[in-house]
N, C-alpha and C. Protein backbone atom coordinates (compact mmCIF):
# COMPACT_ATOMS: atom_id res chain seq x y z
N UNK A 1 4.09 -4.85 26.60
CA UNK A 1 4.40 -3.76 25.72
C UNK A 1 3.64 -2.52 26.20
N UNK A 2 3.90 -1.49 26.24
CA UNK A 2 4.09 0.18 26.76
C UNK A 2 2.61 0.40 25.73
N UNK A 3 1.29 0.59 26.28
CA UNK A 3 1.06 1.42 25.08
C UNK A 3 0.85 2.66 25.28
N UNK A 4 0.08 3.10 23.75
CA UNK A 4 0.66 4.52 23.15
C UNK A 4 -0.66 5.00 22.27
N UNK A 5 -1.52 4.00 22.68
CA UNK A 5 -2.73 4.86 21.94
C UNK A 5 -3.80 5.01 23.12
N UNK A 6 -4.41 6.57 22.57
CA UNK A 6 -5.26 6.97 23.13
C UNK A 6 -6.56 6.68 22.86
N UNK A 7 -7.72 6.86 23.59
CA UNK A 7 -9.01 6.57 23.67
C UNK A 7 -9.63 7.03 22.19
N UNK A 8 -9.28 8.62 22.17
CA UNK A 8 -9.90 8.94 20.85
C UNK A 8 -9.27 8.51 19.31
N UNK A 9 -7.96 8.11 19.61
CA UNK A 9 -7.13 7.44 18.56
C UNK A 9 -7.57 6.02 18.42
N UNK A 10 -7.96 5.28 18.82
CA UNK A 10 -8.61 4.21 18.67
C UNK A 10 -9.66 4.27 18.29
N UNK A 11 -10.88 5.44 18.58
CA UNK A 11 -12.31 5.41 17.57
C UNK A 11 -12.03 5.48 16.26
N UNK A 12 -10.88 6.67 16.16
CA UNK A 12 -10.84 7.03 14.76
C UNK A 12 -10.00 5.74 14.35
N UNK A 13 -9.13 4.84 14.68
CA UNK A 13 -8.89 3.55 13.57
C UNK A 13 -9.82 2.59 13.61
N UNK A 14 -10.68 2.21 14.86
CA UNK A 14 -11.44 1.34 14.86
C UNK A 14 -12.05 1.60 13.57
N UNK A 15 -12.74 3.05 13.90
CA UNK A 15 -13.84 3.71 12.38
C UNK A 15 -13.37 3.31 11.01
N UNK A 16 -12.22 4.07 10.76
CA UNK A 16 -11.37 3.80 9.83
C UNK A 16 -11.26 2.57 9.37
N UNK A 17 -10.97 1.67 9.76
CA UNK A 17 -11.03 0.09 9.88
C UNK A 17 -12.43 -0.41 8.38
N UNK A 18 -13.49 0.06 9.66
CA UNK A 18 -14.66 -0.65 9.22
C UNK A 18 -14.38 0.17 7.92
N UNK A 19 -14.34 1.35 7.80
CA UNK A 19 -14.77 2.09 6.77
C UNK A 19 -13.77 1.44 5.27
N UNK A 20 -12.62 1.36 5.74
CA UNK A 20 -11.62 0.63 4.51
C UNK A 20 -12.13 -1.10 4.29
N UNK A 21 -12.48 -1.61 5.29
CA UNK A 21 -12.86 -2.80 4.90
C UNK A 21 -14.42 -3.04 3.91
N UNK A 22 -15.40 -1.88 4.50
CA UNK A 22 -16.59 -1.64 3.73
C UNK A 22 -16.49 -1.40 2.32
N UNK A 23 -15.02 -0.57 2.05
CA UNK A 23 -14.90 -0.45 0.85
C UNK A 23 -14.09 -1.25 0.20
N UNK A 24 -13.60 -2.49 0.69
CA UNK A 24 -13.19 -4.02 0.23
C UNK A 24 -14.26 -4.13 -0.23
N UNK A 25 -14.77 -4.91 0.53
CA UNK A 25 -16.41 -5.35 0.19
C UNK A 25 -17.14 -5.02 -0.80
N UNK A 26 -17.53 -3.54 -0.56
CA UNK A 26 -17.97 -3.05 -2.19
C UNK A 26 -17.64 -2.94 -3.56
N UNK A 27 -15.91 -2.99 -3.18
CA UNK A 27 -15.44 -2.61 -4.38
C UNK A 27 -15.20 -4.13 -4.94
N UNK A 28 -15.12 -4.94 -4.12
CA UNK A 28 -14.79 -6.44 -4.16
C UNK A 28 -13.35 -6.61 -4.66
N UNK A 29 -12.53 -6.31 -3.72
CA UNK A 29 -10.46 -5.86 -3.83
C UNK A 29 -10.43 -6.45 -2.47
N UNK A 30 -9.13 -7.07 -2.83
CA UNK A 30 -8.44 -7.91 -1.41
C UNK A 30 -7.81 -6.68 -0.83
N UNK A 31 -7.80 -5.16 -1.20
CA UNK A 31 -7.00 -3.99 -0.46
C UNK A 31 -7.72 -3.88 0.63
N UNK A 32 -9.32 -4.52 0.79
CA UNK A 32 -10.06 -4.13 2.29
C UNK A 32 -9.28 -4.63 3.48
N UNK A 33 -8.28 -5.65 3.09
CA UNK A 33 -7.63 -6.52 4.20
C UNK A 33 -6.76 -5.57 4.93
N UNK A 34 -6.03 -4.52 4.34
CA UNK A 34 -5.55 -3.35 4.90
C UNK A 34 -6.15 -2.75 6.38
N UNK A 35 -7.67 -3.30 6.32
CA UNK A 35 -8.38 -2.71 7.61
C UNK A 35 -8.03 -3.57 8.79
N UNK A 36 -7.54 -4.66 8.76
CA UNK A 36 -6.74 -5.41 10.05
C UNK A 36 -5.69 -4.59 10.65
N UNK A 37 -4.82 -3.56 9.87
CA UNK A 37 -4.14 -2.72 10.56
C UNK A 37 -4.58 -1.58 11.42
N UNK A 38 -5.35 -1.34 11.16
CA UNK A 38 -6.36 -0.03 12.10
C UNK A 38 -6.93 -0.34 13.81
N UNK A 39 -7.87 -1.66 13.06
CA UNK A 39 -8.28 -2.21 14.06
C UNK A 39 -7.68 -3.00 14.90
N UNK A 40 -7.03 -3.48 14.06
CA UNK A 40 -6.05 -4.29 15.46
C UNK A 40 -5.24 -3.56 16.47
N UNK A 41 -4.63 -2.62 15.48
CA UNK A 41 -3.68 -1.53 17.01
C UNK A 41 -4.90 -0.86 17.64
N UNK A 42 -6.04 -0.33 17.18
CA UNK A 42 -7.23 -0.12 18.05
C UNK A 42 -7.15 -1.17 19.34
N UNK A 43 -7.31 -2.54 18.96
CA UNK A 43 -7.94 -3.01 19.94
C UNK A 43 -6.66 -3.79 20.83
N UNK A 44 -5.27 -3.16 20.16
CA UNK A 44 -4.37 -3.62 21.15
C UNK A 44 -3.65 -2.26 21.60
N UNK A 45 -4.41 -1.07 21.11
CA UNK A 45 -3.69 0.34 21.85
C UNK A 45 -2.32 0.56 21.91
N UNK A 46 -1.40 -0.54 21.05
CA UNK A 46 -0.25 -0.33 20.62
C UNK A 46 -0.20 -0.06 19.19
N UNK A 47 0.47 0.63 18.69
CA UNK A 47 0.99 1.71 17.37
C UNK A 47 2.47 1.19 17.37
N UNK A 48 3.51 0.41 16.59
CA UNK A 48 4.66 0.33 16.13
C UNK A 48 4.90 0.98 14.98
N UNK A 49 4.60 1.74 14.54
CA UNK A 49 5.06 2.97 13.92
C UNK A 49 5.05 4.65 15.08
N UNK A 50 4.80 4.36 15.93
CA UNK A 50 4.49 5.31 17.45
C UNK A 50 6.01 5.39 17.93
N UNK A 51 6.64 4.11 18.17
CA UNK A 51 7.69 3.64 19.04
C UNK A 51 8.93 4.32 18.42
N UNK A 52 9.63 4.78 17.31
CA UNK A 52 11.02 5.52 16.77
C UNK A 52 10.35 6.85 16.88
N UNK A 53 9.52 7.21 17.15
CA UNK A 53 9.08 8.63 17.03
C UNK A 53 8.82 9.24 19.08
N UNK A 54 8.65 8.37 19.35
CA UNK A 54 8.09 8.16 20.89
C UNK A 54 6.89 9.26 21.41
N UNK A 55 6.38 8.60 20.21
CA UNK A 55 5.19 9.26 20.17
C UNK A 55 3.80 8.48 21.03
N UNK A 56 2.52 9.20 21.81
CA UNK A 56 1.88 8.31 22.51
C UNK A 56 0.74 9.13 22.93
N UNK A 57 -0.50 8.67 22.64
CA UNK A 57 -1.68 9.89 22.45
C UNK A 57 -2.54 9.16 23.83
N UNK A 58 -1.78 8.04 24.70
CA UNK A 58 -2.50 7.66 26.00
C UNK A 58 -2.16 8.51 26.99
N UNK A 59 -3.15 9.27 27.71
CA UNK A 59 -3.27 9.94 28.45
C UNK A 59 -3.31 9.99 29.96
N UNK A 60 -3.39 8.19 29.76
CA UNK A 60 -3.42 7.45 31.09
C UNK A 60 -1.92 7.44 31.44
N UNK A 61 -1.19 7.01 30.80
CA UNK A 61 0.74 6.79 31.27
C UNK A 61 1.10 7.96 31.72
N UNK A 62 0.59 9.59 31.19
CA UNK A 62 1.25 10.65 31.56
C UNK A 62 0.52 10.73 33.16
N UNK A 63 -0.29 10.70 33.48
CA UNK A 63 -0.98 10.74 35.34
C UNK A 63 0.00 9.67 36.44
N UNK A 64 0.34 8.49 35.68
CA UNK A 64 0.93 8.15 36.89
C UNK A 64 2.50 8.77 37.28
């Protein structure tokens, strides 16, 4: 699969991530589970909500 996320788009969901799951935790709500979506396209640099828009903030695909 093609990806479509960029370096700095991945801090900010990784971040995001922790930050929605921290506030699972605190608030003690199963909504922290929401933070598997952030982080996971973080750490797989694919976005499927990216793909009908063809949209793609990797900076690496546009050089070659």
């Amino acid at each position: 699969m093609k990806k479509n996320v960029g370096n700095s788009d991945r801090i900010f969901r990784f971040i995001l991530g922790i930050v929605i799951a921290l506030l699972g935790i605190v608030y003690q709500s199963w909504w922290g589970l929401i933070a598997i979506l952030p982080i996971g396209t973080a750490f797989m640099r694919v976005c499927p909500a990216y793909f009908p828009f063809g949209i793609s903030t990797d900076k690496s695909e546009e050089k070659k």
